[in-house]
PDB file of N, CA and C in Angstrom:
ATOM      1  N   UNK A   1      -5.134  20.008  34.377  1.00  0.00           N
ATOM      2  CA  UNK A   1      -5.494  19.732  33.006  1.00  0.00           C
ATOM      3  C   UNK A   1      -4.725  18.497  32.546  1.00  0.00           C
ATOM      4  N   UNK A   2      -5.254  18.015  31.513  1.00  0.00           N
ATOM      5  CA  UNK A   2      -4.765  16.721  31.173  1.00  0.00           C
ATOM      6  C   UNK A   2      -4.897  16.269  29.737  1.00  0.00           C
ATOM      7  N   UNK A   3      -4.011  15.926  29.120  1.00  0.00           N
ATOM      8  CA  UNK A   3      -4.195  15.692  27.391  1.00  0.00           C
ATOM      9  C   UNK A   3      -4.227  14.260  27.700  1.00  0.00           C
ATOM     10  N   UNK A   4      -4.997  13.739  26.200  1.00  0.00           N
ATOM     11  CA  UNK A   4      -5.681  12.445  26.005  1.00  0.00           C
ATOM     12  C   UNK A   4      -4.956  12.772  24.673  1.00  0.00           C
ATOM     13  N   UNK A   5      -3.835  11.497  24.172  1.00  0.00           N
ATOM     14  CA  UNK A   5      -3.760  11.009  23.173  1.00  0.00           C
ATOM     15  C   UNK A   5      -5.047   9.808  22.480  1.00  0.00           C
ATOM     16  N   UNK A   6      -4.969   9.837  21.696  1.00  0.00           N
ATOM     17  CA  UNK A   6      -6.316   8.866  21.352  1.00  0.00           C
ATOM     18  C   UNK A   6      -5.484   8.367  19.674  1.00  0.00           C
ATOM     19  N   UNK A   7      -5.241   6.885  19.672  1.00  0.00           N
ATOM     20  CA  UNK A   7      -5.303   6.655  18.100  1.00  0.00           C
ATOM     21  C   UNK A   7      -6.345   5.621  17.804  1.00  0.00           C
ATOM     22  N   UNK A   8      -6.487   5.576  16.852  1.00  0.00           N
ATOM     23  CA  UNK A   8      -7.810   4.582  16.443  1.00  0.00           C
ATOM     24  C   UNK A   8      -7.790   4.312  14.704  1.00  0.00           C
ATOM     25  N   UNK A   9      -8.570   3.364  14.639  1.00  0.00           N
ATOM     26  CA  UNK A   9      -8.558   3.044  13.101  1.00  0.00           C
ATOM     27  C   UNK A   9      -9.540   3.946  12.589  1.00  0.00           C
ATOM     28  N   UNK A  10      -9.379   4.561  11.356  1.00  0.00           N
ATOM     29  CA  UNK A  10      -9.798   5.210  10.314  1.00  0.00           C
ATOM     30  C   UNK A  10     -11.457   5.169  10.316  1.00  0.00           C
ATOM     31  N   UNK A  11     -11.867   3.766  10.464  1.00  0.00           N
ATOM     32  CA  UNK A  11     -13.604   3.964  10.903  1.00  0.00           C
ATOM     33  C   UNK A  11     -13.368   4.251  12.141  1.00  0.00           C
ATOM     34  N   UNK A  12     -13.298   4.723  12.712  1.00  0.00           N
ATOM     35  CA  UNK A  12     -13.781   5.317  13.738  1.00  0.00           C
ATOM     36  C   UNK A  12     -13.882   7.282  14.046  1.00  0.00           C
ATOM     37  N   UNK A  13     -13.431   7.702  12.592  1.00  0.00           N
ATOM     38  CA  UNK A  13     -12.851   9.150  12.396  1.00  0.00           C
ATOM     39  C   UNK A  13     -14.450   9.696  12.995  1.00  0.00           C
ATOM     40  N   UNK A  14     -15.544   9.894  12.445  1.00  0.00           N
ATOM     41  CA  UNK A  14     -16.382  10.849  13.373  1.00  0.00           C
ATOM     42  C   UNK A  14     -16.920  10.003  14.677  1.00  0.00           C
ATOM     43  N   UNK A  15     -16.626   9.216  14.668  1.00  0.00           N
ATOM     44  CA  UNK A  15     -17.383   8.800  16.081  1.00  0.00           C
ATOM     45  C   UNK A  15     -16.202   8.947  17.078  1.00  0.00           C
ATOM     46  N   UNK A  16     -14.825   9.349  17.185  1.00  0.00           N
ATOM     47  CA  UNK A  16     -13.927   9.504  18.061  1.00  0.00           C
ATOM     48  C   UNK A  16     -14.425  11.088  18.567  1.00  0.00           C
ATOM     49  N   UNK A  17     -14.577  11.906  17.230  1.00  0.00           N
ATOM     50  CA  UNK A  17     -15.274  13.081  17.559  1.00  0.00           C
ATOM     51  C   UNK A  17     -16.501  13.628  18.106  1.00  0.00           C
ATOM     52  N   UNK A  18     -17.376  13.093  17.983  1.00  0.00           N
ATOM     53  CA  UNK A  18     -18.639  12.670  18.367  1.00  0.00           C
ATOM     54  C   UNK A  18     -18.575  12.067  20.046  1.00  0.00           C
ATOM     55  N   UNK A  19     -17.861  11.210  20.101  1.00  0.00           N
ATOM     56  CA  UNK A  19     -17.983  11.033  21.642  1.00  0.00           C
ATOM     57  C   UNK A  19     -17.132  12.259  22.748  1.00  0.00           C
ATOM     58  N   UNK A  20     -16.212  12.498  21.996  1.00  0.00           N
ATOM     59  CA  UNK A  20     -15.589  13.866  22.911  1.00  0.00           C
ATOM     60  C   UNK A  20     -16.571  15.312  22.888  1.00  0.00           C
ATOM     61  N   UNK A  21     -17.422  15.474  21.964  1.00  0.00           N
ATOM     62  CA  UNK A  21     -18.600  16.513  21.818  1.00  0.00           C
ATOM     63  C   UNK A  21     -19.899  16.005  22.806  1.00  0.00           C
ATOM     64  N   UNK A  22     -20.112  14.915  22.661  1.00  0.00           N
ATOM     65  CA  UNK A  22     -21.047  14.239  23.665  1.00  0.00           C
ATOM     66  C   UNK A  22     -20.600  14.830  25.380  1.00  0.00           C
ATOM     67  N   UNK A  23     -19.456  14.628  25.719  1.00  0.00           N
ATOM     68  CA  UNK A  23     -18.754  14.903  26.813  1.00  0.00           C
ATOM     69  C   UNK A  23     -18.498  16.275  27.003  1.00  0.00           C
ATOM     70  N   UNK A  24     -18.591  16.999  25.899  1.00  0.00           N
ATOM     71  CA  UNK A  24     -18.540  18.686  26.365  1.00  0.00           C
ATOM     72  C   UNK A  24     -17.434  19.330  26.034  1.00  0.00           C
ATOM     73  N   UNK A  25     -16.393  18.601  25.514  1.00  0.00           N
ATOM     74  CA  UNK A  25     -15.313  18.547  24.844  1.00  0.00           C
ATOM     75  C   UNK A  25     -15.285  19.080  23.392  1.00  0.00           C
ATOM     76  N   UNK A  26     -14.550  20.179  23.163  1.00  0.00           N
ATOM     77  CA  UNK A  26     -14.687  20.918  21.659  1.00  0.00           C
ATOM     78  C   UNK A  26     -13.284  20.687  21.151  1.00  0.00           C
ATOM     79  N   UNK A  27     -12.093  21.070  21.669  1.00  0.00           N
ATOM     80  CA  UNK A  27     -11.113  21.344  20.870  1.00  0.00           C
ATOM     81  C   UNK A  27     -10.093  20.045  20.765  1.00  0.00           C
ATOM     82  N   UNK A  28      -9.705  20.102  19.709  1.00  0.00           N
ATOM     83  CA  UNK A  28      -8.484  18.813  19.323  1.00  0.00           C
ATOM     84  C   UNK A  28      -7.886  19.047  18.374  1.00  0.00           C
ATOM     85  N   UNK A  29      -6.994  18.526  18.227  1.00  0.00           N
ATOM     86  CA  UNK A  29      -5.836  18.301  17.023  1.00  0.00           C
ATOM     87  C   UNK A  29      -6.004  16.820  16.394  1.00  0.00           C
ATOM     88  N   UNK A  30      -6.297  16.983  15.210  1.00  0.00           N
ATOM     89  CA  UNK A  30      -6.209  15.379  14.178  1.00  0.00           C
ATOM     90  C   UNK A  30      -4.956  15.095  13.112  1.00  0.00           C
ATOM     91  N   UNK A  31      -4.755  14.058  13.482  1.00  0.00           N
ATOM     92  CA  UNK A  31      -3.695  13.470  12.318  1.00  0.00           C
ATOM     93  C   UNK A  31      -4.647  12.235  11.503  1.00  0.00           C
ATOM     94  N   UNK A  32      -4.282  12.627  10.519  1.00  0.00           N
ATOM     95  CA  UNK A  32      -5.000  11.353   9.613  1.00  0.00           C
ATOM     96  C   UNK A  32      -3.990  10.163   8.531  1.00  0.00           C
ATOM     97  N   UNK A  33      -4.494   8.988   8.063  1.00  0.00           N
ATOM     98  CA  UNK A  33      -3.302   8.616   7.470  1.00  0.00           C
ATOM     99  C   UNK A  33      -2.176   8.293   7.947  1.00  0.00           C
ATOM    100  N   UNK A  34      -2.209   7.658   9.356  1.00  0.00           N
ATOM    101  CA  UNK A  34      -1.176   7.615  10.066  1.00  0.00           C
ATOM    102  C   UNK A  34      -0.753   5.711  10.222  1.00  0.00           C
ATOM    103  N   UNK A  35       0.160   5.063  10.126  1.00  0.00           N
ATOM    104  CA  UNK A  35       0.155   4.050  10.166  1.00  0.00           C
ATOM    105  C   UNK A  35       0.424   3.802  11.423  1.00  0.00           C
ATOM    106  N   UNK A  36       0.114   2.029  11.752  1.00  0.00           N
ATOM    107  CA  UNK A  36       0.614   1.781  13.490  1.00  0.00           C
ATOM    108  C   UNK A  36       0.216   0.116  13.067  1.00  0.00           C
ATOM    109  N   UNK A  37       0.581  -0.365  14.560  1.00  0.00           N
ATOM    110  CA  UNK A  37       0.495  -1.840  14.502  1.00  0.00           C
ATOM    111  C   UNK A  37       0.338  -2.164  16.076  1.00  0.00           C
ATOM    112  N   UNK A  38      -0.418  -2.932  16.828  1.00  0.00           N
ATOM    113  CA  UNK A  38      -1.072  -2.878  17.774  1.00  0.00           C
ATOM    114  C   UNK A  38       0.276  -3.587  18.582  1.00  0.00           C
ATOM    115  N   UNK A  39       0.503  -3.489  19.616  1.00  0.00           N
ATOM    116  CA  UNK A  39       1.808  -3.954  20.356  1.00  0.00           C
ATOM    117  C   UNK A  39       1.483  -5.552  20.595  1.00  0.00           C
ATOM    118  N   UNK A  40       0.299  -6.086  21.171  1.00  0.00           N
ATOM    119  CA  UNK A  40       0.147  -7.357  21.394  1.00  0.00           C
ATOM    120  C   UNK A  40      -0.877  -8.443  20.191  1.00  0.00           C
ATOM    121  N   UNK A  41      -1.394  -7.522  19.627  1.00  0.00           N
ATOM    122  CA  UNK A  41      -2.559  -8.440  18.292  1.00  0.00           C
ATOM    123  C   UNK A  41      -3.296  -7.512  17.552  1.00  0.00           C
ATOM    124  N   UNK A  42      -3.654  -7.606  16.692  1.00  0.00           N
ATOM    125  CA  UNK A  42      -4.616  -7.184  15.727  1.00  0.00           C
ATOM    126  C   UNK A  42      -3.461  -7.012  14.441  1.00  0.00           C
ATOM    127  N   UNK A  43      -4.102  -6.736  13.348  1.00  0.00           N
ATOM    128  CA  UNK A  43      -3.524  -6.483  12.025  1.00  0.00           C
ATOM    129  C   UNK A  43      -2.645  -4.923  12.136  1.00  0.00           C
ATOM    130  N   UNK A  44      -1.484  -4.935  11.196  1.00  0.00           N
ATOM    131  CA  UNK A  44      -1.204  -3.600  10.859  1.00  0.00           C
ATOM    132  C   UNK A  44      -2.299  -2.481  10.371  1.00  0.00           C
ATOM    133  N   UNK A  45      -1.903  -1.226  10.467  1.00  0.00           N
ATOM    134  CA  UNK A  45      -2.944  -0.287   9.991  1.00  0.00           C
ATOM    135  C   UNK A  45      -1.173   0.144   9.184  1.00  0.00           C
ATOM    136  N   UNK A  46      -1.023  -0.139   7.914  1.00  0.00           N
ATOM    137  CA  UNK A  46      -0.354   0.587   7.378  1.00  0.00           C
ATOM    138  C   UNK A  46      -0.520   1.428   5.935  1.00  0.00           C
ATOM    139  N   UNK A  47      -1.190   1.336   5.547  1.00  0.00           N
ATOM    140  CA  UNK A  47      -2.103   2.198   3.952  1.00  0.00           C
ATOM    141  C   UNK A  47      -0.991   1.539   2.989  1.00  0.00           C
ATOM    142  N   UNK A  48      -0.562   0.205   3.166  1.00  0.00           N
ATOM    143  CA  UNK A  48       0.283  -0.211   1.604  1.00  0.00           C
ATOM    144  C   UNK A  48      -0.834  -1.263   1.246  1.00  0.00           C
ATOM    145  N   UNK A  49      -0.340  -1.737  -0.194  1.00  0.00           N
ATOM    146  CA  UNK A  49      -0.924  -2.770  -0.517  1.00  0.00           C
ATOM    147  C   UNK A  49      -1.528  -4.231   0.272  1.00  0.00           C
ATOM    148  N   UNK A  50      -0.478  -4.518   1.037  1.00  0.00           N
ATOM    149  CA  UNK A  50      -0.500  -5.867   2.251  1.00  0.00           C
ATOM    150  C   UNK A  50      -1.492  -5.057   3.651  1.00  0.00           C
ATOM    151  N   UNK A  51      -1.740  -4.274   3.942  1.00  0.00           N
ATOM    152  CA  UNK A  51      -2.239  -3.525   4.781  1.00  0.00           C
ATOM    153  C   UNK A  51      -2.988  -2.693   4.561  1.00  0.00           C
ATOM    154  N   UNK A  52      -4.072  -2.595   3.634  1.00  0.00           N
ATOM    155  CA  UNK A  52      -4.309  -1.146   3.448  1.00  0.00           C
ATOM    156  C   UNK A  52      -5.009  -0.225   4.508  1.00  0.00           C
ATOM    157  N   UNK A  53      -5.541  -1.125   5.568  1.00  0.00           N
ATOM    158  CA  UNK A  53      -6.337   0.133   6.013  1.00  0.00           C
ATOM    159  C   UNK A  53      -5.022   0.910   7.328  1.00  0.00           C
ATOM    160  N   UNK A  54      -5.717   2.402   7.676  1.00  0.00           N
ATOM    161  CA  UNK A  54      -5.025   3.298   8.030  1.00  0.00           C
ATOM    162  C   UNK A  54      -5.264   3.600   9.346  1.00  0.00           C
ATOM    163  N   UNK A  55      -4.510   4.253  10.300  1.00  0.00           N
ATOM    164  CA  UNK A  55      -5.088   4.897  11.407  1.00  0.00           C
ATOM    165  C   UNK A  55      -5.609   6.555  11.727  1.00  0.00           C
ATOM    166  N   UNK A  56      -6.011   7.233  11.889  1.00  0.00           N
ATOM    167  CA  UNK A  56      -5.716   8.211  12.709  1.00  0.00           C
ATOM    168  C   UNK A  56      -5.851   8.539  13.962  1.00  0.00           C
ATOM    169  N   UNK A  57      -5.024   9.701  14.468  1.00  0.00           N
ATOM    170  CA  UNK A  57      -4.739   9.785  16.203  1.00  0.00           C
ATOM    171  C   UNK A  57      -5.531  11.315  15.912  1.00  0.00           C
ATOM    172  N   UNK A  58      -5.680  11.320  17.834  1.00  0.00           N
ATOM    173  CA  UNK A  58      -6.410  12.568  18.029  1.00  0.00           C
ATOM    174  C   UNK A  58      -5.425  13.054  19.307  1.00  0.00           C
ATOM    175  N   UNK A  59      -5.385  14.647  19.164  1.00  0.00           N
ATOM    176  CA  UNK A  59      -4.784  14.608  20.884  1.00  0.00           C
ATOM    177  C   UNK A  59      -6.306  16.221  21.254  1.00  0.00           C
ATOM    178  N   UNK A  60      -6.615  15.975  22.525  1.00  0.00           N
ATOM    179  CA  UNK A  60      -7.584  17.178  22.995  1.00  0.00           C
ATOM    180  C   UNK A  60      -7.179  17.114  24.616  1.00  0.00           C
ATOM    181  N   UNK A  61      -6.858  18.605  24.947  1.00  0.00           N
ATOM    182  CA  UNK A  61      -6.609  18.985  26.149  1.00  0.00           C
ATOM    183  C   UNK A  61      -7.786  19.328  26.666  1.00  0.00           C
ATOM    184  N   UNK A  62      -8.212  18.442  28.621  1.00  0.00           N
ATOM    185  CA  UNK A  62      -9.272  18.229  28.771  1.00  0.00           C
ATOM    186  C   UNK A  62      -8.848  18.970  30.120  1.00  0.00           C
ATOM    187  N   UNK A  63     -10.110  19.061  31.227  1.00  0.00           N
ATOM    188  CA  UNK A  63     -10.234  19.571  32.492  1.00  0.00           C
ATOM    189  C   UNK A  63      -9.954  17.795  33.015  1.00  0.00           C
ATOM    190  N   UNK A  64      -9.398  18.251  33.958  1.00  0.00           N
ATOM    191  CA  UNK A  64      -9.348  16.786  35.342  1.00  0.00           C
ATOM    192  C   UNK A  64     -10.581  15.863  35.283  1.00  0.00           C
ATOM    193  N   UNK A  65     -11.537  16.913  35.600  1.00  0.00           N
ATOM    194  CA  UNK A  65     -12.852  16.229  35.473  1.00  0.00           C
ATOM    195  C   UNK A  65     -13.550  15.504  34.363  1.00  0.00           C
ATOM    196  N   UNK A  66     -13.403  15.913  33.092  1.00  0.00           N
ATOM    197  CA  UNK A  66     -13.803  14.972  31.995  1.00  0.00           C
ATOM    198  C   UNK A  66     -12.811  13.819  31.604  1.00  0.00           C
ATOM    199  N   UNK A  67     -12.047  13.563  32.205  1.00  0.00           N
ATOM    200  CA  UNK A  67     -10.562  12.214  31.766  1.00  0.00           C
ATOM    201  C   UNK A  67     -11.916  10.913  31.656  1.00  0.00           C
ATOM    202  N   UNK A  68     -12.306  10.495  33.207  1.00  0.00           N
ATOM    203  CA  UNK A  68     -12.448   9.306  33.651  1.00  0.00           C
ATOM    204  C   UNK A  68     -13.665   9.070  32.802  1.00  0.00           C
ATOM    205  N   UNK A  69     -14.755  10.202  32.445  1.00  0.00           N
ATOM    206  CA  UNK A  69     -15.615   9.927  30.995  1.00  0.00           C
ATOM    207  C   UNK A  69     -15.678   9.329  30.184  1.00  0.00           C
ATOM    208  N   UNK A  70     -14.393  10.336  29.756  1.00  0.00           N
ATOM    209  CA  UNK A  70     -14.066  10.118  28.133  1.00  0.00           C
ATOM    210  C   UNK A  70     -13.743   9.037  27.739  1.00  0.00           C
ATOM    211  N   UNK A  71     -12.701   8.272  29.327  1.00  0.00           N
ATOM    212  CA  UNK A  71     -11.698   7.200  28.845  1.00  0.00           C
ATOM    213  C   UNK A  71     -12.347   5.966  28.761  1.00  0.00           C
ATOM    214  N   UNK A  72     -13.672   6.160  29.591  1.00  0.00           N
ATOM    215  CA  UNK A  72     -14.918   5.116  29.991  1.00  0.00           C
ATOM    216  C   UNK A  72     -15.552   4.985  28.840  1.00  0.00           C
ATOM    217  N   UNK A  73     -15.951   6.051  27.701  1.00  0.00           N
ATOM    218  CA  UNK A  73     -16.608   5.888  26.804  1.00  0.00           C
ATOM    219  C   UNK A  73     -15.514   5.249  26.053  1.00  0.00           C
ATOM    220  N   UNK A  74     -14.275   5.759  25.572  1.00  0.00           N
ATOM    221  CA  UNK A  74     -13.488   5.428  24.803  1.00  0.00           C
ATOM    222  C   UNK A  74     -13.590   3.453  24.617  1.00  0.00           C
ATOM    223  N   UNK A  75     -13.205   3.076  26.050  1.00  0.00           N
ATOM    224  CA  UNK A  75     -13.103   1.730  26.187  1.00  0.00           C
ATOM    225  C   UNK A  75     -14.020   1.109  26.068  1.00  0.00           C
ATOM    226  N   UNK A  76     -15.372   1.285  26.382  1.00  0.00           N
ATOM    227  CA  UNK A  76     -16.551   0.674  25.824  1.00  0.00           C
ATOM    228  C   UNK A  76     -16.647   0.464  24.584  1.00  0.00           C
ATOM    229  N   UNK A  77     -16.665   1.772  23.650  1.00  0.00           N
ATOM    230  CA  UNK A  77     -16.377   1.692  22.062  1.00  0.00           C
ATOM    231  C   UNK A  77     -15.500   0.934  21.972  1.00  0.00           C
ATOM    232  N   UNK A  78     -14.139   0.656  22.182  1.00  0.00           N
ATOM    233  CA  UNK A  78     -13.253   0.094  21.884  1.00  0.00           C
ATOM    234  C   UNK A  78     -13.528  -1.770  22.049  1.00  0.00           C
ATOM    235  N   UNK A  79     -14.045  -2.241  23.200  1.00  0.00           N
ATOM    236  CA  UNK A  79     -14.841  -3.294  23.644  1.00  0.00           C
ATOM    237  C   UNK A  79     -15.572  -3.554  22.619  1.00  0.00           C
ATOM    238  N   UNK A  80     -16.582  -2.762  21.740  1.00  0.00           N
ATOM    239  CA  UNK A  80     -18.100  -3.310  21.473  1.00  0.00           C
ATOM    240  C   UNK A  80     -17.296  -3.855  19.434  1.00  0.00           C
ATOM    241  N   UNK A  81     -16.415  -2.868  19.679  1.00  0.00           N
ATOM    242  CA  UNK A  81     -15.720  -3.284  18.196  1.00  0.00           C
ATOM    243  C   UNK A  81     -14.332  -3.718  17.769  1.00  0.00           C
ATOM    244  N   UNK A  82     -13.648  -4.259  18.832  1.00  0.00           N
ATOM    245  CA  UNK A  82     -12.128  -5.002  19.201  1.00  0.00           C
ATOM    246  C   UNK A  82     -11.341  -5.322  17.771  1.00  0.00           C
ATOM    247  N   UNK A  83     -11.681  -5.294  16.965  1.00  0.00           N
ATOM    248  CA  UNK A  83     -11.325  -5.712  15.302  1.00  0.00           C
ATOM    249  C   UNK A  83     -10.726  -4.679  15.022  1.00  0.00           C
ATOM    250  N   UNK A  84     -11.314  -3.456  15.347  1.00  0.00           N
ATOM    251  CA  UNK A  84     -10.789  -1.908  14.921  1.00  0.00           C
ATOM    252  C   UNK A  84      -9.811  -1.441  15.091  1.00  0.00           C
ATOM    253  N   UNK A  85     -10.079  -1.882  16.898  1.00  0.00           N
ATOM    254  CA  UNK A  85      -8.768  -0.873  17.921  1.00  0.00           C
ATOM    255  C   UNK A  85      -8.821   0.644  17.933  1.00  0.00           C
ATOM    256  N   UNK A  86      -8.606   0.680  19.004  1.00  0.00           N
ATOM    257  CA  UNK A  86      -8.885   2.177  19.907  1.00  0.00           C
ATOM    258  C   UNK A  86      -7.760   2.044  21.039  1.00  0.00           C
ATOM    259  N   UNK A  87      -6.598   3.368  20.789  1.00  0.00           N
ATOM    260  CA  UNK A  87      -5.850   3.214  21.885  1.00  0.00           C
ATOM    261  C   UNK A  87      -5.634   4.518  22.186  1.00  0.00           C
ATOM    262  N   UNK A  88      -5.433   5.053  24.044  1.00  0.00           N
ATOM    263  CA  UNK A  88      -5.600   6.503  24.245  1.00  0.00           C
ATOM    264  C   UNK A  88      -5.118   6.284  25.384  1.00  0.00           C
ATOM    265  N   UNK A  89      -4.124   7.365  25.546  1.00  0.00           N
ATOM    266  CA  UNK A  89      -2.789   7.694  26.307  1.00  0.00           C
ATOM    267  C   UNK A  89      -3.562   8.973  27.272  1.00  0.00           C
ATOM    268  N   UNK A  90      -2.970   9.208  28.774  1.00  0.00           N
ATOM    269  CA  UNK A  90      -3.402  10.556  29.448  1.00  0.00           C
ATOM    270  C   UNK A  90      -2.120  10.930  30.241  1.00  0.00           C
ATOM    271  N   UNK A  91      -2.010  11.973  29.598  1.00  0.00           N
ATOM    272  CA  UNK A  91      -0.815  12.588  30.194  1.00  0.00           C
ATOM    273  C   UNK A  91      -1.285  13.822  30.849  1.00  0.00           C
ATOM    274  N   UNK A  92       0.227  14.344  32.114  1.00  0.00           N
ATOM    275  CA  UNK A  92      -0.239  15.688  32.762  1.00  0.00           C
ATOM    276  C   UNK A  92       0.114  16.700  31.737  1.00  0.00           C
ATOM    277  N   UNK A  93      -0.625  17.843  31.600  1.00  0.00           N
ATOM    278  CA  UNK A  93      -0.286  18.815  31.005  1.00  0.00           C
ATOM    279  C   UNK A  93       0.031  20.305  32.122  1.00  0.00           C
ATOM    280  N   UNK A  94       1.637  20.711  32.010  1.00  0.00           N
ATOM    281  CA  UNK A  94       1.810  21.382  32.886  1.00  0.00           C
ATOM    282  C   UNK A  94       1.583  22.644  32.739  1.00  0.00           C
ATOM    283  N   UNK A  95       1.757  23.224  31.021  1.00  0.00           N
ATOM    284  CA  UNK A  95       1.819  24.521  31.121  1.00  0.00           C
ATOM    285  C   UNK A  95       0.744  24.447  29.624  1.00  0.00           C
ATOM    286  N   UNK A  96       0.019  25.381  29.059  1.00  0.00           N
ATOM    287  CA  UNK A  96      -0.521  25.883  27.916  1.00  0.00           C
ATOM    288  C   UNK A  96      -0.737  27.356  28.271  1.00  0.00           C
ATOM    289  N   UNK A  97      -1.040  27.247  26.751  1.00  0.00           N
ATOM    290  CA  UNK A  97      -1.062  28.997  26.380  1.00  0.00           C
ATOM    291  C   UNK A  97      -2.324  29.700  26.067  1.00  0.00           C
TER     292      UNK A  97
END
């Protein structure tokens, strides 16, 4: 098993969801309102005045088999709208409950 961090800008809130349901994928955890700033370019996402727009992150624990999907769709989206930003982390997950 394997968790997918996922953060992304604020437009992208149902279509981050929407593509993990496409894939067969139901369960996740959302944070919303989250600020960030891209490590190499793009604008802050910080919700102040100088920044207003925002991020939110997603995390959903996946089977082995849906990673290379998800992460394929992820990056395409992320490609077709580069202004936005879409960034998503895969880590091992050793134990759940």
């Amino acid at each position: 098993m394997k968790g997918i961090f996922i953060a992304y800008n604020q437009a992208y809130n149902e279509e981050i969801v929407e593509l993990l349901e496409s894939c067969g994928q139901r369960g996740y955890t959302k944070w919303e309102e989250i600020g960030g700033r891209g490590s190499t370019d793009g604008e802050p996402h910080l919700g102040n005045h100088a920044w207003p727009t925002q991020n939110h992150a997603l995390f959903t624990a996946v089977p082995d088999d849906k990673v290379d999907g998800i992460m394929r769709l992820l990056k395409e989206k992320d490609e077709a709208g580069s202004d936005l930003g879409i960034r998503a982390y895969v880590w091992d997950i050793e134990r759940h409950l």
